[in-house]
C-alpha atoms as a PDB file:
ATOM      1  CA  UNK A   1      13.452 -43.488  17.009  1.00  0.00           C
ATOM      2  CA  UNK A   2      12.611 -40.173  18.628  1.00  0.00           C
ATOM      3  CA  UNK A   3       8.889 -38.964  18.354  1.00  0.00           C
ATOM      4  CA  UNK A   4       9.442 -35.526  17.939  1.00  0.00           C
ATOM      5  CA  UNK A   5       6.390 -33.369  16.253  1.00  0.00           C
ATOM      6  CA  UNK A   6       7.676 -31.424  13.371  1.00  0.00           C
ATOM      7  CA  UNK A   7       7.279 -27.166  14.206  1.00  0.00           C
ATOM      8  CA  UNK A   8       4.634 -25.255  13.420  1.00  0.00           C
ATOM      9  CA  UNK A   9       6.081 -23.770  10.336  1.00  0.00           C
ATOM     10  CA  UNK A  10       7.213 -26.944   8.483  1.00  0.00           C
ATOM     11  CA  UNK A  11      10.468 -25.519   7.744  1.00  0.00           C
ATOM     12  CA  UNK A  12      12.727 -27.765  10.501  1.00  0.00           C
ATOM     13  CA  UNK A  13      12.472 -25.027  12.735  1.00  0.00           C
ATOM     14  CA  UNK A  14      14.718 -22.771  11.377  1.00  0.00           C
ATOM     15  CA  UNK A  15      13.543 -19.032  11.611  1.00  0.00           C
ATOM     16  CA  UNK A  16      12.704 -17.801   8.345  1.00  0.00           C
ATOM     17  CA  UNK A  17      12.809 -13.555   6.821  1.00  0.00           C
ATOM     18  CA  UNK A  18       9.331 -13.709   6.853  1.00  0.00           C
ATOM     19  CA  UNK A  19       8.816 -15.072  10.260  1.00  0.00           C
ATOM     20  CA  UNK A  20      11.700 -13.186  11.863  1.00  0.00           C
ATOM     21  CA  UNK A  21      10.122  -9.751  10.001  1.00  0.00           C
ATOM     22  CA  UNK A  22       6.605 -10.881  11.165  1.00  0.00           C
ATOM     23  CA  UNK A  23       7.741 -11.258  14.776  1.00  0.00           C
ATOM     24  CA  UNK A  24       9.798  -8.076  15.128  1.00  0.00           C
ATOM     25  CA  UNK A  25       7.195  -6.024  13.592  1.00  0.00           C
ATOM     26  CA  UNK A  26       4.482  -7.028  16.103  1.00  0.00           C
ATOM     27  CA  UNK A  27       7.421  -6.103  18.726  1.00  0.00           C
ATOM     28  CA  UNK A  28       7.630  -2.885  17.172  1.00  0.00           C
ATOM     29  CA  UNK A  29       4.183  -2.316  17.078  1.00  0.00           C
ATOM     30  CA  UNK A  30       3.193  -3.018  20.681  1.00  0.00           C
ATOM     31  CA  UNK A  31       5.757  -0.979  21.825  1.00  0.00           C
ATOM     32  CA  UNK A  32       4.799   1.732  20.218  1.00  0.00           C
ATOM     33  CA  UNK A  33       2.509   4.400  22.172  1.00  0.00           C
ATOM     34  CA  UNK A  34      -1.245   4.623  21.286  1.00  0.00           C
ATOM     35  CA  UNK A  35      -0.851   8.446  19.973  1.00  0.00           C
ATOM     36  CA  UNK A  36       1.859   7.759  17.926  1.00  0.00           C
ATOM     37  CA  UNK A  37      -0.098   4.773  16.263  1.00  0.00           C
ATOM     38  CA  UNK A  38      -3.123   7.006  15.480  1.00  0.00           C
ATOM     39  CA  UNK A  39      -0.419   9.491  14.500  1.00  0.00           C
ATOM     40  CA  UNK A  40       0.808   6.952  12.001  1.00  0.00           C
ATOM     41  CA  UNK A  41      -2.629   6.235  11.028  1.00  0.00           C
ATOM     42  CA  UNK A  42      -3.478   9.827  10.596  1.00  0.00           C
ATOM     43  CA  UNK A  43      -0.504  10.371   8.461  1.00  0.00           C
ATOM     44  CA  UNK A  44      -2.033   6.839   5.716  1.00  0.00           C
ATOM     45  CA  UNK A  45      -5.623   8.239   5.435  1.00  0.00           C
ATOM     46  CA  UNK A  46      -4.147  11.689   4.259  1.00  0.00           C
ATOM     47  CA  UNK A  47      -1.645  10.328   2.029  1.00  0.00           C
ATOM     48  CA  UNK A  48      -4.693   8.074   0.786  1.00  0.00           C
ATOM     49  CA  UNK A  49      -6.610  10.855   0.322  1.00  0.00           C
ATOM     50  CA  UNK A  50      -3.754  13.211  -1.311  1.00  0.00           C
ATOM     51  CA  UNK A  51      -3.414   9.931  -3.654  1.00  0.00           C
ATOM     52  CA  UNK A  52      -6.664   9.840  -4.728  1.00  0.00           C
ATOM     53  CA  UNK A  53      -7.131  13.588  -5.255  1.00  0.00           C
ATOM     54  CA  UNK A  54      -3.953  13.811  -7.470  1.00  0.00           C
ATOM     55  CA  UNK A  55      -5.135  10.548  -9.526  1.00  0.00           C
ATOM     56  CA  UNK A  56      -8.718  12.096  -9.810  1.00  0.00           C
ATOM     57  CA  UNK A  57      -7.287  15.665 -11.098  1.00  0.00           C
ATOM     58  CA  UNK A  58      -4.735  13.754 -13.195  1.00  0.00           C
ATOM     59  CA  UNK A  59      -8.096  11.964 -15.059  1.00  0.00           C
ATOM     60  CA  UNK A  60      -9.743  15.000 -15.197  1.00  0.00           C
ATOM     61  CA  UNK A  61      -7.311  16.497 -17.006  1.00  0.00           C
ATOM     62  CA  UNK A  62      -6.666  13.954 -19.579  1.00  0.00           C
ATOM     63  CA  UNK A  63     -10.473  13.738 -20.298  1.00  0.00           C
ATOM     64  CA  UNK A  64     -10.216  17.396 -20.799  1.00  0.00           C
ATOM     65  CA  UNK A  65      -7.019  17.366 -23.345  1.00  0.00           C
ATOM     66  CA  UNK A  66      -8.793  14.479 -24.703  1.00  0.00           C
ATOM     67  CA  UNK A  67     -12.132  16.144 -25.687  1.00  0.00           C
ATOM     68  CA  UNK A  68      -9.982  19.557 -26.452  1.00  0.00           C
ATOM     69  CA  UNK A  69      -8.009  16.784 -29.735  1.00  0.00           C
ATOM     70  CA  UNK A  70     -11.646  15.382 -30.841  1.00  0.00           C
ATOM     71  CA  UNK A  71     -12.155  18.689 -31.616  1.00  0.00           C
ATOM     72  CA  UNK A  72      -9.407  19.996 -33.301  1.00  0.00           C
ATOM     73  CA  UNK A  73      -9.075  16.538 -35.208  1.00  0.00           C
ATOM     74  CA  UNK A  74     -12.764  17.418 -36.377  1.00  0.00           C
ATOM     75  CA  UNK A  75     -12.550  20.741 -37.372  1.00  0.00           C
ATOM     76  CA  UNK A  76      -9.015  20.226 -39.063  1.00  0.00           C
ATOM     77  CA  UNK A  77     -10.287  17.007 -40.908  1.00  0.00           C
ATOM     78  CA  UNK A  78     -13.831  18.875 -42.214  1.00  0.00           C
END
């Protein structure tokens, strides 16, 4: 019959979310300006950061409440 090749994406050709998300977001990202993309980036390393200094404070402070019950379970128990 017809020797067509089947697309690249296996899927009949159809456009799929992924594909049509994938596509518009390179779009969006090369039309972007170069300061506001190291704005952006800026802005995820101190939200990273932020992250990681709440989650270390928030472990520090259990360790501390944890060590604080050892010792009143020891002292109340003896």
């Amino acid at each position: 019959m017809s020797d067509q090749k089947p697309p690249p994406n296996g899927n009949g050709g159809h456009t799929t979310i992924v594909s049509a998300g994938f596509k518009l977001g390179s779009h969006v990202v090369s039309s972007l300006a170069p300061q506001f993309l190291a704005l952006i980036l800026i802005n995820v390393l101190f939200l990273a950061l932020l992250y990681w200094f709440i989650d270390s404070r928030a472990r520090h402070t259990v360790e501390l409440v944890n060590h604080l019950l050892e010792a009143c379970l020891k002292s109340a128990g003896g």
